[in-house]
C-alpha atoms as a PDB file:
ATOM      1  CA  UNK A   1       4.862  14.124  14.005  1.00  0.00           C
ATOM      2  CA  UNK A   2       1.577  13.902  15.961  1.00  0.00           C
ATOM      3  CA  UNK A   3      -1.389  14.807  13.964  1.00  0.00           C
ATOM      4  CA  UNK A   4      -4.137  13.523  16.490  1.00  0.00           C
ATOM      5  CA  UNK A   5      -4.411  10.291  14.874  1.00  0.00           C
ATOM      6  CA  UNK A   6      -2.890   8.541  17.864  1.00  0.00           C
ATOM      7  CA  UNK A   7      -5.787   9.233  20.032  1.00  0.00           C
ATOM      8  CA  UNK A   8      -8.080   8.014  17.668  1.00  0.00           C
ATOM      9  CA  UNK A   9     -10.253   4.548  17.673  1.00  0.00           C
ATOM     10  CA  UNK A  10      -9.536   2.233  14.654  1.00  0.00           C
ATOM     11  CA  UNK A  11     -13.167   2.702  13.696  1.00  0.00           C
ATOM     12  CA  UNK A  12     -13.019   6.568  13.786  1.00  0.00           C
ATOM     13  CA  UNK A  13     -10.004   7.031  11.478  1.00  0.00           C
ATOM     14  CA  UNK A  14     -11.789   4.365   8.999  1.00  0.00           C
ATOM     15  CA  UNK A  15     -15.131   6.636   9.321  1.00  0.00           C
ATOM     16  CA  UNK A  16     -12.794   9.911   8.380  1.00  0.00           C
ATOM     17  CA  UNK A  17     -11.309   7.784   5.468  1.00  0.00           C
ATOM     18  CA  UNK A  18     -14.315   6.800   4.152  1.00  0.00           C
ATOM     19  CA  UNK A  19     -15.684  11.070   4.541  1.00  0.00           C
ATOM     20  CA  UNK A  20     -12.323  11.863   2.687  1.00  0.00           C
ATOM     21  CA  UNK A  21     -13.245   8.858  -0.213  1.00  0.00           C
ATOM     22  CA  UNK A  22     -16.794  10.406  -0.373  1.00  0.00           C
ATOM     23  CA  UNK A  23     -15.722  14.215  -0.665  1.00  0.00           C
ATOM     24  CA  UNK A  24     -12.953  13.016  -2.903  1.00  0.00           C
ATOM     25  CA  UNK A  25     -15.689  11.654  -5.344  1.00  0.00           C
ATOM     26  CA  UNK A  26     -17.933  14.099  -5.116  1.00  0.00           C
ATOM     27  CA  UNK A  27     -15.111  16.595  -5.648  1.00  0.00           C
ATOM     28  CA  UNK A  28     -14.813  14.963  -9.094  1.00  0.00           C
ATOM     29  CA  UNK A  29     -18.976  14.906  -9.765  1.00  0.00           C
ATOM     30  CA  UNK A  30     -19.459  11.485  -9.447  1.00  0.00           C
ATOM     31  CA  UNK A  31     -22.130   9.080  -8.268  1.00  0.00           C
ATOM     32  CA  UNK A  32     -21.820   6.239  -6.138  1.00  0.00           C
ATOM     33  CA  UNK A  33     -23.546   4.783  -8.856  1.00  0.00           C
ATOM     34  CA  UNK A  34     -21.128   5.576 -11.778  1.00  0.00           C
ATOM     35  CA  UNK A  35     -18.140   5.112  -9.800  1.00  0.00           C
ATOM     36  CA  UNK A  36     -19.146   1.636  -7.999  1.00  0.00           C
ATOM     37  CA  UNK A  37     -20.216   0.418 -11.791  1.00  0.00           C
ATOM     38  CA  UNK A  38     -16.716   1.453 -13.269  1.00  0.00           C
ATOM     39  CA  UNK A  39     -14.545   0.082 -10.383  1.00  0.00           C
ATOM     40  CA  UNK A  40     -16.414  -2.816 -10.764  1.00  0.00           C
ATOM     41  CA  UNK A  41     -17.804  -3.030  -7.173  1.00  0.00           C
ATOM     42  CA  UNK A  42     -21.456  -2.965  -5.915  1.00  0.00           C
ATOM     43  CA  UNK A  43     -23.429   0.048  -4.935  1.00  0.00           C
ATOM     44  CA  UNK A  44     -23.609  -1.462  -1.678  1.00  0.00           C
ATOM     45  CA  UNK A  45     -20.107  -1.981  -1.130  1.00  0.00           C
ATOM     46  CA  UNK A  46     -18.611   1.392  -2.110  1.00  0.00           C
ATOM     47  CA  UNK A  47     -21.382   2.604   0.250  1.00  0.00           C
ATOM     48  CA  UNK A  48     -19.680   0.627   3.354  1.00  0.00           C
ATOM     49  CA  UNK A  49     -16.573   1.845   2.298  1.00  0.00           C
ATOM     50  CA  UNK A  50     -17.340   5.505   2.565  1.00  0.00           C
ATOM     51  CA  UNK A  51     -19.182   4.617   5.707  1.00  0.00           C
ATOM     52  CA  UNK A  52     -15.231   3.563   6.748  1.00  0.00           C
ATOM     53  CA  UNK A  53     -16.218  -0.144   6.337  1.00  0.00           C
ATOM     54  CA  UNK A  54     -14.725  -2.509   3.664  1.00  0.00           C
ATOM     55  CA  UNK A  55     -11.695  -4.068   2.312  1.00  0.00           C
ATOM     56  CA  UNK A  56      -8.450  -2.403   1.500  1.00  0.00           C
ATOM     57  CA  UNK A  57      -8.646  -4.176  -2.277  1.00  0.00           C
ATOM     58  CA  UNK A  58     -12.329  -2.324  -2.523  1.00  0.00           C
ATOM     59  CA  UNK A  59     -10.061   1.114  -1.536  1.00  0.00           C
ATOM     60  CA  UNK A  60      -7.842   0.585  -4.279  1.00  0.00           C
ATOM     61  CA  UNK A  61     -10.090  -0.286  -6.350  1.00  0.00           C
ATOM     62  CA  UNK A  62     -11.899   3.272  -6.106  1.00  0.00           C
ATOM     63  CA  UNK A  63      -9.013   5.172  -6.070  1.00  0.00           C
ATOM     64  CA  UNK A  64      -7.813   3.488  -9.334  1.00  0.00           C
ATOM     65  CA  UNK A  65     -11.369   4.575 -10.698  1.00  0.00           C
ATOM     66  CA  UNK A  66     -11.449   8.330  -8.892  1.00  0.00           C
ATOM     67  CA  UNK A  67      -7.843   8.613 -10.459  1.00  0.00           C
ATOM     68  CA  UNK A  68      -6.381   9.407  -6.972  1.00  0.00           C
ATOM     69  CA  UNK A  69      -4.427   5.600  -6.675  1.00  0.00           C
ATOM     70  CA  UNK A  70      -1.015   8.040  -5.835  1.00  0.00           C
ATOM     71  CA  UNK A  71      -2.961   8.279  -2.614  1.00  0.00           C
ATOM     72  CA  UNK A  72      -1.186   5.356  -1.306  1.00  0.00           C
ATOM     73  CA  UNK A  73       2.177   6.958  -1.759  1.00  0.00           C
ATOM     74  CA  UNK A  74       0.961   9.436   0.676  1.00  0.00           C
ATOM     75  CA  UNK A  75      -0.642   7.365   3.097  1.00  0.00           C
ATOM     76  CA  UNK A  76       2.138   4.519   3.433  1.00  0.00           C
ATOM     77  CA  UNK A  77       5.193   5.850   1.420  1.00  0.00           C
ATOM     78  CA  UNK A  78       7.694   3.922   0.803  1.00  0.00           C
ATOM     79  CA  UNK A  79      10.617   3.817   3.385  1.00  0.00           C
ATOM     80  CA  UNK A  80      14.020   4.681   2.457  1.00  0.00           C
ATOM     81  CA  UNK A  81      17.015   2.642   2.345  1.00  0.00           C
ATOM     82  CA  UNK A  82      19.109   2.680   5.169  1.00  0.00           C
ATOM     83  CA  UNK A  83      23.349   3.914   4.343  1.00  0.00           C
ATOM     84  CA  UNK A  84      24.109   0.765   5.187  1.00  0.00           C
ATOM     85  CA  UNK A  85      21.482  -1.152   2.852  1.00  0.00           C
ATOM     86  CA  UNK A  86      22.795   0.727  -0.224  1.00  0.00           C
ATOM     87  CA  UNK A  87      26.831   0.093   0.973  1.00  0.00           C
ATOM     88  CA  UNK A  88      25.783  -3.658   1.085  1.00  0.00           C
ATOM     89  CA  UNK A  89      24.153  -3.351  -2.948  1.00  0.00           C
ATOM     90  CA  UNK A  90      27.693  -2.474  -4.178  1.00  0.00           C
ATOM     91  CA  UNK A  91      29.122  -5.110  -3.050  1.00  0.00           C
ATOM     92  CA  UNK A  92      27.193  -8.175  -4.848  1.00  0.00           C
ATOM     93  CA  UNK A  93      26.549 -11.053  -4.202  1.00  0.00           C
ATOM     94  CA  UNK A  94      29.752 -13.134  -2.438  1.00  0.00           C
ATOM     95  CA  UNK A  95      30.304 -17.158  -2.968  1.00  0.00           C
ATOM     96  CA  UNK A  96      31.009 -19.227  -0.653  1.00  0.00           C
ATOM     97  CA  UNK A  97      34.746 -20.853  -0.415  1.00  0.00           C
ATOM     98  CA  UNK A  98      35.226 -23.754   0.402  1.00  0.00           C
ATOM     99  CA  UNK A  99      37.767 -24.285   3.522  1.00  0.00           C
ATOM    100  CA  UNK A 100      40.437 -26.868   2.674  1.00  0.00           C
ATOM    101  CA  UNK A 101      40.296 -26.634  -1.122  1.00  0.00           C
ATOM    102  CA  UNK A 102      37.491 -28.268  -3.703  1.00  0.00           C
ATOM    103  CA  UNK A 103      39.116 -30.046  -6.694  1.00  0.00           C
ATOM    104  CA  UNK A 104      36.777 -30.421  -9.728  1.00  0.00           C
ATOM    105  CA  UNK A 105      35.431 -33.786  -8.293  1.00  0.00           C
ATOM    106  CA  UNK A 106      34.483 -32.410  -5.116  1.00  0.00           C
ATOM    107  CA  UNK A 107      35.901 -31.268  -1.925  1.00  0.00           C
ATOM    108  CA  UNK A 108      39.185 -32.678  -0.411  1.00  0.00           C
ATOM    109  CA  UNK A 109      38.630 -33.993   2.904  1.00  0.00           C
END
């Protein structure tokens, strides 16, 4: 599904992530401030990271505080196992025989 994205620059989809991390905490009445303190982080870097600059650690970091962390789900969920993955789980895990017979001092060559 194309949602526009595609046609976007690197540095405009990390601007509109950092608007969406600023309305987000605003939505919940908070200040940079009181939100950088609590997540641990300067002022100056939760600033750059709703300017759509900073590190993805930072990101989590605020969304742990702005209690919106199951925002990763959304963004990258997790991909599902393939038919064939899960038919290969019931099996277990196979040992190797030895061709020509092993006695219990070693193989018989």
């Amino acid at each position: 599904m194309d949602t526009g994205h595609e046609s976007l620059s690197d540095r405009a989809i990390a601007a509109r992530l950092g608007e969406r991390l600023r309305a987000l905490r605003l939505r919940r009445n908070r200040t940079q401030e009181d939100v950088a303190a609590r997540a641990a982080v300067s002022l100056g870097t939760l600033k750059a990271l709703e300017a759509g600059r900073g590190k993805l650690e930072t990101l989590i970091a605020i969304l742990r505080e702005l209690g919106a962390l199951a925002a990763v789900d959304a963004l990258l969920p997790e991909p599902p196992v393939s038919p064939l993955a899960l038919a290969r789980r019931g099996q277990g895990r196979r040992r190797a025989s030895a061709k020509g017979g092993a006695g219990p001092d070693g193989p018989t060559w």
